[in-house]
C-alpha atoms as a PDB file:
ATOM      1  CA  UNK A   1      12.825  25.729  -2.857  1.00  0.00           C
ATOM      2  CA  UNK A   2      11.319  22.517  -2.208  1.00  0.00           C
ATOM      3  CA  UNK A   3       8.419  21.058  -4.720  1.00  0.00           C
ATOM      4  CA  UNK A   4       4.630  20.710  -2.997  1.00  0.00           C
ATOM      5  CA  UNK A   5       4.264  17.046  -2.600  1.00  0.00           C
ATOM      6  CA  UNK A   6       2.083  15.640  -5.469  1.00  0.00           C
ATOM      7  CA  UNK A   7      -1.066  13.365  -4.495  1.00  0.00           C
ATOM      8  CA  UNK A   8      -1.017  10.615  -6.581  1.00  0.00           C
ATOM      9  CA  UNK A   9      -3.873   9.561  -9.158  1.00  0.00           C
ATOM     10  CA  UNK A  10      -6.159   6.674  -7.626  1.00  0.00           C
ATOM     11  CA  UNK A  11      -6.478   4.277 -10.848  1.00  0.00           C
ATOM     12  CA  UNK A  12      -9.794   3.377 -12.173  1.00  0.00           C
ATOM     13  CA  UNK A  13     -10.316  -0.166 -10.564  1.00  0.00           C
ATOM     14  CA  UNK A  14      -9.572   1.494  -7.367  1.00  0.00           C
ATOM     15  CA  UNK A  15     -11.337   4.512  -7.766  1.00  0.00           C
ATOM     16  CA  UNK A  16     -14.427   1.847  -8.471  1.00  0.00           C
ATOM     17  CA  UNK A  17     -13.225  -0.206  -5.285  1.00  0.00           C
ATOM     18  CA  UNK A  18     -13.282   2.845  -3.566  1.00  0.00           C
ATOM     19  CA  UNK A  19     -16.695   4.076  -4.654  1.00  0.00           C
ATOM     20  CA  UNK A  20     -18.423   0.421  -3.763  1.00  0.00           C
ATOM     21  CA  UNK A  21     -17.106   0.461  -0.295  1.00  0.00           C
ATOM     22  CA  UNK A  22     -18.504   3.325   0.222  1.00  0.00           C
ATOM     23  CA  UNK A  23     -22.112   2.830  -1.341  1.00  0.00           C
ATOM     24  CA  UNK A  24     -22.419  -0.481   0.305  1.00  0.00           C
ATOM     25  CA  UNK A  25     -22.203   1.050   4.019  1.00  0.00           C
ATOM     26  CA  UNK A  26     -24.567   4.497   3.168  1.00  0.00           C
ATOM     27  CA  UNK A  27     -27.492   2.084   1.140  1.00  0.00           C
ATOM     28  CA  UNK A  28     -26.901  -0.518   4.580  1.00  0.00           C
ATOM     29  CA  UNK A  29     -27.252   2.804   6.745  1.00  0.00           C
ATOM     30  CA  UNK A  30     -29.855   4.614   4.802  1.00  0.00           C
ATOM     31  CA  UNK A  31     -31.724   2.773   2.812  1.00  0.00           C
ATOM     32  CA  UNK A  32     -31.772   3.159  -1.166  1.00  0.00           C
ATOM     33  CA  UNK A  33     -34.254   5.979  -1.075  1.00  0.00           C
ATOM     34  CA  UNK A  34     -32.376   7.716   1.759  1.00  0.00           C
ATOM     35  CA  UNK A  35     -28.967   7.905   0.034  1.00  0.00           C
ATOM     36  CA  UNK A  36     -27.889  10.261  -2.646  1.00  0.00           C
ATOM     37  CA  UNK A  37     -25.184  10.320  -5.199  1.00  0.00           C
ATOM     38  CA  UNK A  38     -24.268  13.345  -3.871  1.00  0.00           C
ATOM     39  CA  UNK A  39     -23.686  11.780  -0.311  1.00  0.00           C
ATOM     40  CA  UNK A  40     -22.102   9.029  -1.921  1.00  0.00           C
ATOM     41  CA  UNK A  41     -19.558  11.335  -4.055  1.00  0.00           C
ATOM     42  CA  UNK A  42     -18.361  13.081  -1.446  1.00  0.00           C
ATOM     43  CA  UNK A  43     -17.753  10.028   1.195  1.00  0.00           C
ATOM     44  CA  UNK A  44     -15.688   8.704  -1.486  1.00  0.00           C
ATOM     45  CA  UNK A  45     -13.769  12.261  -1.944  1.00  0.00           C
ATOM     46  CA  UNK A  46     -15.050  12.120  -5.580  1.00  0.00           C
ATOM     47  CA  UNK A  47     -16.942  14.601  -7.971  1.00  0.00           C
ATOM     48  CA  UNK A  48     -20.629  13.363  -8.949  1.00  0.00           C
ATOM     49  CA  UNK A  49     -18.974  13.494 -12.778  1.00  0.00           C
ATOM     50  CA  UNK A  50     -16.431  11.410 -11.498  1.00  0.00           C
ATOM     51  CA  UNK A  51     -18.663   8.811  -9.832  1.00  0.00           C
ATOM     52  CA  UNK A  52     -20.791   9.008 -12.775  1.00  0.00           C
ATOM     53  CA  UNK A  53     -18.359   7.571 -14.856  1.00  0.00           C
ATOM     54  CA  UNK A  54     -18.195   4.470 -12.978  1.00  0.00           C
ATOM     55  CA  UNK A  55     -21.984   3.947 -12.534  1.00  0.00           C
ATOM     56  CA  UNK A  56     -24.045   6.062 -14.668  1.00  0.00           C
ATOM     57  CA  UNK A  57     -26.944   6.187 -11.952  1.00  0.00           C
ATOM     58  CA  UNK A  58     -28.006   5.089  -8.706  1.00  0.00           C
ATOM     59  CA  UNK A  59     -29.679   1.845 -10.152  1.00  0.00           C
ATOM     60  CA  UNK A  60     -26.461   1.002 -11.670  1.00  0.00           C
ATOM     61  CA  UNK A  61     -24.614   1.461  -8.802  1.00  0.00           C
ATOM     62  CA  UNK A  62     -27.130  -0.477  -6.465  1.00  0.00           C
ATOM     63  CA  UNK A  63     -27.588  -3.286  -8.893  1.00  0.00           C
ATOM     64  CA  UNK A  64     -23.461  -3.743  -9.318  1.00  0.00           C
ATOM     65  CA  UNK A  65     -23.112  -3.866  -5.486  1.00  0.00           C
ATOM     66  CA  UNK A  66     -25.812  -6.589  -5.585  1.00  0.00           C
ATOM     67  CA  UNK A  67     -24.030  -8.330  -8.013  1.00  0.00           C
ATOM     68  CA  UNK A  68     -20.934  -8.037  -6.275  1.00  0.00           C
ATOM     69  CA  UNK A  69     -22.306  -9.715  -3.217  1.00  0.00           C
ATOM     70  CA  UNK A  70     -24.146 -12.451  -4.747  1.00  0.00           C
ATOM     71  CA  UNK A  71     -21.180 -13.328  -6.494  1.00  0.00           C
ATOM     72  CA  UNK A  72     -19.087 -13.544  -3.483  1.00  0.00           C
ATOM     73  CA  UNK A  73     -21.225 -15.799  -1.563  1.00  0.00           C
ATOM     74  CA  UNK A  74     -21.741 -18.112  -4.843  1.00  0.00           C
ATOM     75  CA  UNK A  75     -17.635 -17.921  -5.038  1.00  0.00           C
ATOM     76  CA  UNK A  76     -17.410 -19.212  -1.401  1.00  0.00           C
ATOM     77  CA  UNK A  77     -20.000 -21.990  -1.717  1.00  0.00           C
ATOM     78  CA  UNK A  78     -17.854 -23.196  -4.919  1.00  0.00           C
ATOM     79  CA  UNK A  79     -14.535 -22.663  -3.131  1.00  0.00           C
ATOM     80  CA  UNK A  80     -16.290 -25.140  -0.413  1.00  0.00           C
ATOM     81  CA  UNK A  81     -17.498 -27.708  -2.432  1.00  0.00           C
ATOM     82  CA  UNK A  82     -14.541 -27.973  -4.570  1.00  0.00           C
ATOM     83  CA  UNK A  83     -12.774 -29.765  -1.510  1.00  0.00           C
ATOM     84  CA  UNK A  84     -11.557 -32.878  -1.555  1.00  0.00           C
ATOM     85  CA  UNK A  85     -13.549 -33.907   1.650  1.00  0.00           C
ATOM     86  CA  UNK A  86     -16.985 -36.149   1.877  1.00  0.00           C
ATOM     87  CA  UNK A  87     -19.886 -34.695   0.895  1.00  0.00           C
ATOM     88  CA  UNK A  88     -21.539 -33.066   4.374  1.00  0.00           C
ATOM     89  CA  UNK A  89     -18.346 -31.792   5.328  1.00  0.00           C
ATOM     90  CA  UNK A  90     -18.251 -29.825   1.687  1.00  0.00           C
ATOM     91  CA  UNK A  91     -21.888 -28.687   2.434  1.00  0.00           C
ATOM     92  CA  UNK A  92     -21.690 -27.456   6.080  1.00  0.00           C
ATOM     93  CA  UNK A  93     -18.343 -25.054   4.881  1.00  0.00           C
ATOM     94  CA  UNK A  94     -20.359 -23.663   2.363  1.00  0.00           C
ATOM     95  CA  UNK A  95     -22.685 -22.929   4.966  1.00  0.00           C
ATOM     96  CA  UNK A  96     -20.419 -21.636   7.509  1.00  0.00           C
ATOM     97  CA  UNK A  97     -18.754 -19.231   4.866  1.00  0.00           C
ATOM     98  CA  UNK A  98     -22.212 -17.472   4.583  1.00  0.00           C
ATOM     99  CA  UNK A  99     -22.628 -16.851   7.948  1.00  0.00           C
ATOM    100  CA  UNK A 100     -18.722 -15.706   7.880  1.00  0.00           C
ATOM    101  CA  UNK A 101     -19.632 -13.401   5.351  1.00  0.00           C
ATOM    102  CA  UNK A 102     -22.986 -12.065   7.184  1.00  0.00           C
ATOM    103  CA  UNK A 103     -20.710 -11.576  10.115  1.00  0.00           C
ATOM    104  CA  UNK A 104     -17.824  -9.879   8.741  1.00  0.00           C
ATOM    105  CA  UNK A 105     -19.592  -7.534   6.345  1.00  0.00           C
ATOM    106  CA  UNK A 106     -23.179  -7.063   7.797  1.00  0.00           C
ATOM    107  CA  UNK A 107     -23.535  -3.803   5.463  1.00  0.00           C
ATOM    108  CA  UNK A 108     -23.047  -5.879   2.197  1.00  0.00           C
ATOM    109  CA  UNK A 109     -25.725  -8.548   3.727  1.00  0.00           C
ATOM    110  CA  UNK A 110     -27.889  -5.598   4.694  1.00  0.00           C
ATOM    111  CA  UNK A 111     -28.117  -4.450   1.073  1.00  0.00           C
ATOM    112  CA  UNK A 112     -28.432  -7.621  -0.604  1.00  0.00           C
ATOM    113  CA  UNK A 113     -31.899  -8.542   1.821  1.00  0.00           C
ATOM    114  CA  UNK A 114     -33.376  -5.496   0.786  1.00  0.00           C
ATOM    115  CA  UNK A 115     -33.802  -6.709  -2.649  1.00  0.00           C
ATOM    116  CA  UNK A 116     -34.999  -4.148  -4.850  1.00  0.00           C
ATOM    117  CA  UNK A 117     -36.815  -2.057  -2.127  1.00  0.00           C
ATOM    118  CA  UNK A 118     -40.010  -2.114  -4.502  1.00  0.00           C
ATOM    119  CA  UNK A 119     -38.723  -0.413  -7.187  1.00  0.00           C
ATOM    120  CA  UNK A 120     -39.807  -2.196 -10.495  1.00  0.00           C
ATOM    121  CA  UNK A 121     -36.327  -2.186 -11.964  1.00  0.00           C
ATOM    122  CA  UNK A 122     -34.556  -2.883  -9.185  1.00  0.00           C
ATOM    123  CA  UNK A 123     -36.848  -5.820  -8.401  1.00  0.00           C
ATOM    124  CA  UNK A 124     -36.213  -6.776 -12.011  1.00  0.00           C
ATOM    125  CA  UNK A 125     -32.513  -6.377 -11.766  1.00  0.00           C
ATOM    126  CA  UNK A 126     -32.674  -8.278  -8.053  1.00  0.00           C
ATOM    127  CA  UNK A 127     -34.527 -11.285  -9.580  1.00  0.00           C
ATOM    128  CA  UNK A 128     -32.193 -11.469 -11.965  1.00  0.00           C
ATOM    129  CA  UNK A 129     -29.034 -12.147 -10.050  1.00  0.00           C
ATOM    130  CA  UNK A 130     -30.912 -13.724  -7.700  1.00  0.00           C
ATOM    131  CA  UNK A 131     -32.316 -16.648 -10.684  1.00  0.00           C
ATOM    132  CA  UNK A 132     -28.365 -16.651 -11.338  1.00  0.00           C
ATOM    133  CA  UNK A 133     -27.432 -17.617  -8.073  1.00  0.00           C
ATOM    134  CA  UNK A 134     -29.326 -20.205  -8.183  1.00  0.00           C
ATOM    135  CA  UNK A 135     -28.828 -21.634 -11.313  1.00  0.00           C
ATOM    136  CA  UNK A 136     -24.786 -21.610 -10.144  1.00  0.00           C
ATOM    137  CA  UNK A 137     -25.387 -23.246  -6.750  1.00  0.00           C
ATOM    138  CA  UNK A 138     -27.673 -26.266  -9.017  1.00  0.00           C
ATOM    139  CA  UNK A 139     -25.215 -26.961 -11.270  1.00  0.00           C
ATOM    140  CA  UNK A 140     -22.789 -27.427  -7.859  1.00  0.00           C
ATOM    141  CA  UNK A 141     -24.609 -30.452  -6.742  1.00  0.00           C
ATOM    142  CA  UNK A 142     -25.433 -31.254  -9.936  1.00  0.00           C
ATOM    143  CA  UNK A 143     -21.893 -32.156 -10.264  1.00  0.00           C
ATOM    144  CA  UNK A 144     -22.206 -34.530  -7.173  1.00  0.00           C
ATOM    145  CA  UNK A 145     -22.070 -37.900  -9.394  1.00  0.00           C
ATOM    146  CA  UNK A 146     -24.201 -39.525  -6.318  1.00  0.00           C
ATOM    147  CA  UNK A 147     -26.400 -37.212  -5.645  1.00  0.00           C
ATOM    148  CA  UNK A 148     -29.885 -38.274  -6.421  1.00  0.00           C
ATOM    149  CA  UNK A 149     -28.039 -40.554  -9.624  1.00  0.00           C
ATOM    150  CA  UNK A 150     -30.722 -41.607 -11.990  1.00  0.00           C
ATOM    151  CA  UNK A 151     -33.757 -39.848 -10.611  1.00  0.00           C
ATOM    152  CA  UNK A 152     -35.966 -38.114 -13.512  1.00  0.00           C
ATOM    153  CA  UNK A 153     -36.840 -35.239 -11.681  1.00  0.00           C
ATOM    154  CA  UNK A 154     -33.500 -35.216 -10.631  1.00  0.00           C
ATOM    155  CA  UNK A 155     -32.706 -31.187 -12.000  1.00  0.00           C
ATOM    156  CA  UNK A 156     -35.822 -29.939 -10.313  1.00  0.00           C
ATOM    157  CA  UNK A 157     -34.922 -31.629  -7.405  1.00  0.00           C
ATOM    158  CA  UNK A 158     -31.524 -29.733  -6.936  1.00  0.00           C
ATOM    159  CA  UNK A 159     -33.298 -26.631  -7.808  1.00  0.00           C
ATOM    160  CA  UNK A 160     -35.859 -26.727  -4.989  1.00  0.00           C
ATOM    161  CA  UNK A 161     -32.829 -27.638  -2.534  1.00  0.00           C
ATOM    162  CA  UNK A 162     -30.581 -24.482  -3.516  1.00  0.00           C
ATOM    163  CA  UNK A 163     -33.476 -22.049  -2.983  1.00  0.00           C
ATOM    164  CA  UNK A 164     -34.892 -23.349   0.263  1.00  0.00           C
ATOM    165  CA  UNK A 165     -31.528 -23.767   1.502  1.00  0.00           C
ATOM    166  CA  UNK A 166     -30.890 -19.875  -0.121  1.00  0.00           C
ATOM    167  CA  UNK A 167     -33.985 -18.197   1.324  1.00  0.00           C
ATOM    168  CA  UNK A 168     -33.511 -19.866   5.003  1.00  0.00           C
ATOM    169  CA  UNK A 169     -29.935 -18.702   5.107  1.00  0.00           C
ATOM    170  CA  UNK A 170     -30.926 -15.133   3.594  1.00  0.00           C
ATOM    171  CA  UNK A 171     -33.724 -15.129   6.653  1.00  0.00           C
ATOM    172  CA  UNK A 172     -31.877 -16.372   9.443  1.00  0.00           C
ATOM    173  CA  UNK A 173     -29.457 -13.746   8.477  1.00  0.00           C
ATOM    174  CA  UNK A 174     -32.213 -11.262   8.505  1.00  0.00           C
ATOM    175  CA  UNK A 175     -32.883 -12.465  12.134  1.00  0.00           C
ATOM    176  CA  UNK A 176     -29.352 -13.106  13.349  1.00  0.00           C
ATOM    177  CA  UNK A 177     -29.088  -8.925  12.759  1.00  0.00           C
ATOM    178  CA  UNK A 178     -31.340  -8.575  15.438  1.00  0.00           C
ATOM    179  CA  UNK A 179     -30.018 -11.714  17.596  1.00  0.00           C
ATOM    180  CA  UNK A 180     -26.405 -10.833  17.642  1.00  0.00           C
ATOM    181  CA  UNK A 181     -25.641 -13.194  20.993  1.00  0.00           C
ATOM    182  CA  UNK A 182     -26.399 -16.224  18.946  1.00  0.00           C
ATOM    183  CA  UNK A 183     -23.025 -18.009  18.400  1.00  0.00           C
ATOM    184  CA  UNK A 184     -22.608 -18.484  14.656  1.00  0.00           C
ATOM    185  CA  UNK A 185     -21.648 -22.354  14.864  1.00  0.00           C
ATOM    186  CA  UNK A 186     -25.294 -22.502  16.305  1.00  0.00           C
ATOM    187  CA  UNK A 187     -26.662 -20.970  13.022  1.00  0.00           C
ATOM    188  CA  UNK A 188     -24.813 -23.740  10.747  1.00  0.00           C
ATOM    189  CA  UNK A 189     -25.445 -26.540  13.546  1.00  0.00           C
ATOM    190  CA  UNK A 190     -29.636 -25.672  12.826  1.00  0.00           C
ATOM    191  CA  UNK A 191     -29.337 -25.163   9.128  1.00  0.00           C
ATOM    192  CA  UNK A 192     -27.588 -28.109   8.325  1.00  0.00           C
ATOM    193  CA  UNK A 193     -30.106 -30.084  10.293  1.00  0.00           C
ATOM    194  CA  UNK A 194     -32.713 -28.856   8.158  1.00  0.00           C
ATOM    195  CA  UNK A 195     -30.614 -29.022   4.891  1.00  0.00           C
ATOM    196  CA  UNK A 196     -28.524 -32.500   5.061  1.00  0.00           C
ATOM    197  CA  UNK A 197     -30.827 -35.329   5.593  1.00  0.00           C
ATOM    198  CA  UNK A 198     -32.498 -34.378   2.309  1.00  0.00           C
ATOM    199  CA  UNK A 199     -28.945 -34.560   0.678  1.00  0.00           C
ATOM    200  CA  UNK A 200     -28.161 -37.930   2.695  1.00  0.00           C
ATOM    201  CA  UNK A 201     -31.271 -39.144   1.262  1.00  0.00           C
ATOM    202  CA  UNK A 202     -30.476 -38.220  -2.073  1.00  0.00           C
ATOM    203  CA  UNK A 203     -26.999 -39.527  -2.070  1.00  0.00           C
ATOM    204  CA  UNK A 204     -28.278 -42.828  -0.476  1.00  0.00           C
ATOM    205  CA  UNK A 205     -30.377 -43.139  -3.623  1.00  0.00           C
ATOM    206  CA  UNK A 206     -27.644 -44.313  -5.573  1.00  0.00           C
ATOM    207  CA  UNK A 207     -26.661 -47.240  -2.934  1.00  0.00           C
ATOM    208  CA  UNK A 208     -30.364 -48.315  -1.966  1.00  0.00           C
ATOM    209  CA  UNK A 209     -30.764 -48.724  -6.361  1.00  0.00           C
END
């Protein structure tokens, strides 16, 4: 008599893996106040105690998917400037893996624009990553020997650069959902206009002292 074929055990990081890819596309589809653990549970093939032992709530959940995004993006921009290429070439592939990234997983872009749908917590929780990003993305051009060399002000400088740069690449990928026949080299040809003569200015500093 032959044995019923056994379904093997997912393993905890998978089962997690699993669970994110899942929440990532309902919260894009739904919204955060539209989608249930329940719904979530059973997309993944899981029992609520079973996804409740990865994320103890829906915040939880929510706030490790935004974590998990922002730390993607800030992992390609330090993949990019790690390069051994000049300066604007370093910047304009950190750019162009953003828009990569907004292209080829629109759901996880979706859910890190919402924020933190005006929930206090989650606003909290989306500040907080969000004050972390930046701080990461500083200390990137920070380490740019040339950039801005010598200049007091020089950390506040950077600081003001990451987060215009951040919030006009989170917008334009707001409005590039909507605009989907825009080619995506136009979106890094328009933001590095904006972004790189402020950098060329600031690594110019150093030769003009």
């Amino acid at each position: 008599m032959t044995k019923p074929a056994t379904t093997r055990r997912m393993s905890g990081p998978n089962r997690r893996r699993q669970i994110l890819d899942v929440a990532v596309e309902a919260f894009a589809a739904r919204g955060y106040a539209g989608t249930s653990m329940r719904e979530i549970a059973a997309a993944a093939g899981v029992t609520k105690p079973v996804l409740y032992l990865h994320f103890a709530s829906k915040d939880r959940l929510y706030v490790a998917l935004l974590e998990e995004i922002s730390g993607a993006l800030t992992r390609q921009s330090e993949d990019a400037m790690a390069a051994e290429t000049p300066p604007r070439e370093r910047v304009r592939a950190a750019i162009a893996a953003f828009f990569a990234y907004a292209e080829e997983r629109p759901a996880a872009v979706r859910v890190l624009l919402a924020g933190g749908l005006g929930d206090a917590e989650l606003e909290r929780e989306s500040a907080r990553i969000q004050r972390a990003v930046t701080a990461r993305l500083r200390d990137l051009l920070a380490a740019e020997p040339g950039l801005w060399a010598g200049i007091p002000d020089r950390e506040l400088r950077l600081e003001m650069v990451v987060e215009f740069t951040k919030t006009g690449l989170h917008g334009l990928a707001e409005w590039w959902s909507t605009n989907p026949k825009v080619n995506r080299e136009t979106l890094v040809d328009a933001v590095m206009a904006l972004v790189w003569d402020g950098l060329a200015e600031g690594f110019e500093v150093r030769s003009r002292g």
